[in-house]
N, C-alpha and C. Protein backbone atom coordinates (compact mmCIF):
# COMPACT_ATOMS: atom_id res chain seq x y z
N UNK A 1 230.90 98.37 33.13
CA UNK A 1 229.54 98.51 32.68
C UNK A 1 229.56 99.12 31.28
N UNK A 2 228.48 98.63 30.10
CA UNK A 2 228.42 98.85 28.61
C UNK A 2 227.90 100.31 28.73
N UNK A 3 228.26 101.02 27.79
CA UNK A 3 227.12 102.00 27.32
C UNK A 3 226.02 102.01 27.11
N UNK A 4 225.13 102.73 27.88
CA UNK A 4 223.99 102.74 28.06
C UNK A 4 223.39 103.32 27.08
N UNK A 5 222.58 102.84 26.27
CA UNK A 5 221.75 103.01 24.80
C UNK A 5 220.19 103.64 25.10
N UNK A 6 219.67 103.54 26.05
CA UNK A 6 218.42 103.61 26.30
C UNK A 6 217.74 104.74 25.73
N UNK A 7 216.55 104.92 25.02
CA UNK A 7 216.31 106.41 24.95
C UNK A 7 217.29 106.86 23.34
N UNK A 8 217.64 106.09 22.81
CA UNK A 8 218.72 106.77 21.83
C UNK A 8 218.44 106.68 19.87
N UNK A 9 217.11 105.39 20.73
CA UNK A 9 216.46 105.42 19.11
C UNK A 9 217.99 104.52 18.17
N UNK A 10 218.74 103.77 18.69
CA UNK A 10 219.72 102.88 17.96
C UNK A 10 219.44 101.89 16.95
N UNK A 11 218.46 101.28 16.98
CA UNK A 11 217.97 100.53 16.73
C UNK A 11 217.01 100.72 15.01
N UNK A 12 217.78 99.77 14.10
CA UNK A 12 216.50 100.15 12.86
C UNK A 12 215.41 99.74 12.21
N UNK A 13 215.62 98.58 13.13
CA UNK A 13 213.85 97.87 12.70
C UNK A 13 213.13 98.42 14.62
N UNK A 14 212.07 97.99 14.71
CA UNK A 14 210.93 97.86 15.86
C UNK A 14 211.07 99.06 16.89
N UNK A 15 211.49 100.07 16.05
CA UNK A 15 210.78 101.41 16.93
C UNK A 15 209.23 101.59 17.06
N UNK A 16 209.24 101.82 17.99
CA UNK A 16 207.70 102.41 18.16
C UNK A 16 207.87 104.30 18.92
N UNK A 17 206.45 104.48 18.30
CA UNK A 17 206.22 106.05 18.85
C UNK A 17 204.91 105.82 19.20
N UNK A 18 205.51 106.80 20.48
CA UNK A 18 204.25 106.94 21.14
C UNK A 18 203.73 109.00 21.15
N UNK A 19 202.65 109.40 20.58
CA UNK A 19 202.38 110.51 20.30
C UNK A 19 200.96 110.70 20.82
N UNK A 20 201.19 112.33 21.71
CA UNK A 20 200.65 112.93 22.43
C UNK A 20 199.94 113.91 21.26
N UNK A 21 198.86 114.15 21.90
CA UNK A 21 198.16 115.31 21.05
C UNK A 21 196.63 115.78 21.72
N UNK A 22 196.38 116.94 21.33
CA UNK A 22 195.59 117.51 22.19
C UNK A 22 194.05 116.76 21.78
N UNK A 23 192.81 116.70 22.68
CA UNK A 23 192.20 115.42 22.66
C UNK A 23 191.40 115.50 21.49
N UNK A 24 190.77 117.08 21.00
CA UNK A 24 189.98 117.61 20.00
C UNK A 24 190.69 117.17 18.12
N UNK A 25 192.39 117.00 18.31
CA UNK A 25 192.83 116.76 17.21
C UNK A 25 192.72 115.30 17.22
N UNK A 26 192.40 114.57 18.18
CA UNK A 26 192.69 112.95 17.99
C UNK A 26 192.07 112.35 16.70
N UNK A 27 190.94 112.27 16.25
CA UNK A 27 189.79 112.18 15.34
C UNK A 27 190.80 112.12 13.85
N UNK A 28 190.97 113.62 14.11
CA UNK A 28 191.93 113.76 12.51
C UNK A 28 192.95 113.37 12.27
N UNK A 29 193.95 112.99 13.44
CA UNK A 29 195.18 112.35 13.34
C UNK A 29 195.09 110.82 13.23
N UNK A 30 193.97 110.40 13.40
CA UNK A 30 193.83 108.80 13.26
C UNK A 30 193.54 108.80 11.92
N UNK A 31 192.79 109.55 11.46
CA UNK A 31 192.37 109.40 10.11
C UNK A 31 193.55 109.20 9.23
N UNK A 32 194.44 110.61 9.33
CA UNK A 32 195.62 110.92 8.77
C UNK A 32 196.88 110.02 8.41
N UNK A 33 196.80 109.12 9.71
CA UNK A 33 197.92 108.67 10.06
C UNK A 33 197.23 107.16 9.55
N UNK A 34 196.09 107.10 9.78
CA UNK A 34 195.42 105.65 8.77
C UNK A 34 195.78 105.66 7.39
N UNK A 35 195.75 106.91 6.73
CA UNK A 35 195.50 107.18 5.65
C UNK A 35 197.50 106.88 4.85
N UNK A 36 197.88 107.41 5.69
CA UNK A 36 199.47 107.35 5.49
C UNK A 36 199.93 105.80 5.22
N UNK A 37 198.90 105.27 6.63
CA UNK A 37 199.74 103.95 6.76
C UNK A 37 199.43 103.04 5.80
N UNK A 38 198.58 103.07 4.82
CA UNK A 38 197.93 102.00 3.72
C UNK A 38 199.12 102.50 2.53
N UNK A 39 199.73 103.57 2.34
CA UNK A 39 200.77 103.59 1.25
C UNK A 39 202.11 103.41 1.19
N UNK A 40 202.56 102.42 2.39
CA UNK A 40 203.37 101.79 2.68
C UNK A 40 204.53 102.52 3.36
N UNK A 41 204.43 103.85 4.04
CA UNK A 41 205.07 104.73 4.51
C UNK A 41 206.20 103.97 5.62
N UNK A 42 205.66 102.53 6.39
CA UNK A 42 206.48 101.59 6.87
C UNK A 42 205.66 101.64 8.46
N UNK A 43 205.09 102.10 8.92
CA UNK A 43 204.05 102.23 10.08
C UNK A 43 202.79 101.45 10.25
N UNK A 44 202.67 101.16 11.40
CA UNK A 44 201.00 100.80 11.48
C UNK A 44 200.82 101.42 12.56
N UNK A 45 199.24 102.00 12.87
CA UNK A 45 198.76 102.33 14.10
C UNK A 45 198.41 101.52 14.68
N UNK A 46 198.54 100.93 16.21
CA UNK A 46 198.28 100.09 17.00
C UNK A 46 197.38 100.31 18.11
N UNK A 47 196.90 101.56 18.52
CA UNK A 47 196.42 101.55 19.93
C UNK A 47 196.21 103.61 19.62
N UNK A 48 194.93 103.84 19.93
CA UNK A 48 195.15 105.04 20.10
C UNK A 48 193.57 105.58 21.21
N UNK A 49 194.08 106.77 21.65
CA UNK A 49 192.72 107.15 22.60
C UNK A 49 193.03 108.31 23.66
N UNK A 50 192.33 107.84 25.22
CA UNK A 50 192.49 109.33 25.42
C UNK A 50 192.85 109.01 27.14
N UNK A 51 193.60 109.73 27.12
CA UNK A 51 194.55 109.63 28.75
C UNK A 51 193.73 109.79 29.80
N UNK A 52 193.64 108.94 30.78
CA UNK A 52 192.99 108.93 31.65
C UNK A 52 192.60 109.98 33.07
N UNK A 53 194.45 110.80 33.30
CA UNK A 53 194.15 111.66 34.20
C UNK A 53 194.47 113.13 33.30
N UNK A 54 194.98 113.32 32.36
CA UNK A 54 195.08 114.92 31.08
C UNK A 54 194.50 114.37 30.72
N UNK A 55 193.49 113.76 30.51
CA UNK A 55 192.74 113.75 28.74
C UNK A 55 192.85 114.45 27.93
N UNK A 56 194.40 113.64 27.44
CA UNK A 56 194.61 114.03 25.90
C UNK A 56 194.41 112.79 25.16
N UNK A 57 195.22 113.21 24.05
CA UNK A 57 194.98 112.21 22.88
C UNK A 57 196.22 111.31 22.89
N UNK A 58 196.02 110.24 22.32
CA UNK A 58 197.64 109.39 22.42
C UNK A 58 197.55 108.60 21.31
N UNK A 59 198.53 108.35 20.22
CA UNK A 59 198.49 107.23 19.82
C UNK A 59 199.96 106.55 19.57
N UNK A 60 199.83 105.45 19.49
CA UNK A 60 200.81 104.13 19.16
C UNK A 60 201.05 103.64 18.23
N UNK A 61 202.09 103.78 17.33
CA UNK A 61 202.55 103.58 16.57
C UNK A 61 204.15 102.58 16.72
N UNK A 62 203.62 101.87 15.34
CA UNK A 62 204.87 100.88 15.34
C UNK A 62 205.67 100.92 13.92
N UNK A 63 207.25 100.79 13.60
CA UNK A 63 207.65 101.20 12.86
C UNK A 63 208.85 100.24 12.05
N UNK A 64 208.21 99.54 11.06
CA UNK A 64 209.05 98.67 10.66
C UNK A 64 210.29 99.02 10.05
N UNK A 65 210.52 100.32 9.81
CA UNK A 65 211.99 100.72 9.08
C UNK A 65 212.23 102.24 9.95
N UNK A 66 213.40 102.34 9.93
CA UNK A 66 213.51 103.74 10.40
C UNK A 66 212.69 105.00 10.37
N UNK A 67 212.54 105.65 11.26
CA UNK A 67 211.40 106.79 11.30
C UNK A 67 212.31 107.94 10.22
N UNK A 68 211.27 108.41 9.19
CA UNK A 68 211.72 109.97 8.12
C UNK A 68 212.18 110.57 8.64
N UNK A 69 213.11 111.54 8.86
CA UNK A 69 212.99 113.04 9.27
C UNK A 69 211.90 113.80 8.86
N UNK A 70 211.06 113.64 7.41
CA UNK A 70 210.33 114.11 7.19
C UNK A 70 209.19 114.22 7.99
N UNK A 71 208.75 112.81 8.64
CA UNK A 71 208.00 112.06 10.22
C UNK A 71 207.86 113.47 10.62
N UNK A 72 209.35 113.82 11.12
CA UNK A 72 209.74 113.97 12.63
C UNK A 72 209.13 115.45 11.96
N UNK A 73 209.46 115.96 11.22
CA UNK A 73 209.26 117.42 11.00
C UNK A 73 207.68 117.70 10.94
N UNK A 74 206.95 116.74 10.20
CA UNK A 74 205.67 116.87 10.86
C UNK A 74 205.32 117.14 11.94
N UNK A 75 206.08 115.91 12.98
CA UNK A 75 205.18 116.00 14.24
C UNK A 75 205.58 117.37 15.22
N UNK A 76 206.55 117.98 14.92
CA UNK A 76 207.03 119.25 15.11
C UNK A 76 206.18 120.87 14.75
N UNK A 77 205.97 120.25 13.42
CA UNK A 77 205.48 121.65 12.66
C UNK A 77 203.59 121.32 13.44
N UNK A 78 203.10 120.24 13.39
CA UNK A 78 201.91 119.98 13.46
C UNK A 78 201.16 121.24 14.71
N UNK A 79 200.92 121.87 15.76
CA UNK A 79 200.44 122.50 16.22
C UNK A 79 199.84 121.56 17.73
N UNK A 80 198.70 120.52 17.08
CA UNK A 80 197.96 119.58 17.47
C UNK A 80 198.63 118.75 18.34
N UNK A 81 200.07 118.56 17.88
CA UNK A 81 200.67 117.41 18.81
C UNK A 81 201.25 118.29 19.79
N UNK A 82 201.37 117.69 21.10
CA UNK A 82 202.10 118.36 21.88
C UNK A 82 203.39 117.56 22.16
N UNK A 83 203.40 116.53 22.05
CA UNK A 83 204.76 115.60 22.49
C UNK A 83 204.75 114.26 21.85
N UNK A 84 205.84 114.05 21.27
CA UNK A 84 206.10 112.58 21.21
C UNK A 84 207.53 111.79 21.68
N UNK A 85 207.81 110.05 21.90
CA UNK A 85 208.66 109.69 22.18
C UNK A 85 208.78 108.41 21.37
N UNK A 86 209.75 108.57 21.06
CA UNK A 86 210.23 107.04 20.23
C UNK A 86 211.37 106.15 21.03
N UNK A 87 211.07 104.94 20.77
CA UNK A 87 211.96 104.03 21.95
C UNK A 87 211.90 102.27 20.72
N UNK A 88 212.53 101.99 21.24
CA UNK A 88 213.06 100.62 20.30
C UNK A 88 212.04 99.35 21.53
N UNK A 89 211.33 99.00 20.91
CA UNK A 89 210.39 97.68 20.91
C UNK A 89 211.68 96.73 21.82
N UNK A 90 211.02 96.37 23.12
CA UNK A 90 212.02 95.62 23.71
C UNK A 90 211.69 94.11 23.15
N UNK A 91 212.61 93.03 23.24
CA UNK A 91 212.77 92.16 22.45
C UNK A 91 212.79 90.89 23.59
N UNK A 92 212.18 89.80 23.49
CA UNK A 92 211.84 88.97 24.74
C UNK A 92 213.59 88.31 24.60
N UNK A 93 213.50 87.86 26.16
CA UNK A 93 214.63 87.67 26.62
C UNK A 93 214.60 86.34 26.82
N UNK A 94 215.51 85.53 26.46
CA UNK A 94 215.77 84.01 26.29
C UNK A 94 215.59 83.55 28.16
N UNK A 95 215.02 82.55 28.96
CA UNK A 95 215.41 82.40 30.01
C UNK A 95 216.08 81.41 30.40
């Protein structure tokens, strides 16, 4: 059996993140993260809103080039977010 990659972020095109945040910051982080994504930072927002059983905040993001560290240190330092996860865009499978 191969090494199992899952979870490891390998991948350098079609990551996506998915980011948690508390429901009151959602508003400003769409803005923010709209605002980012028009200056070619390599992101688009795809899907964002509010969790059905925590109602928190969530949004979806997709990532055409490798995620910054700079990204990552945001979503760290930010306060507002409470969690995020990045995972590589699964890729359809020939049948």
């Amino acid at each position: 059996m191969g090494e199992d990659n899952r979870n490891q972020g390998t991948g350098t095109n079609g990551n996506m993140m998915l980011v948690h945040c508390r429901k009151r910051e959602l508003k400003a982080l769409v803005e923010e993260l709209d605002d980012l994504s028009q200056v070619g930072t390599g992101f688009h927002l795809l899907l964002y809103g509010i969790t059905a059983k925590a109602n928190d905040g969530f949004l979806l993001l997709a990532w055409d080039k490798p995620v910054p560290e700079s990204f990552y240190q945001k979503l760290r330092r930010d306060e507002g977010i409470t969690d995020y996860l990045v995972y590589e865009a699964p890729t359809p499978r020939s049948v």
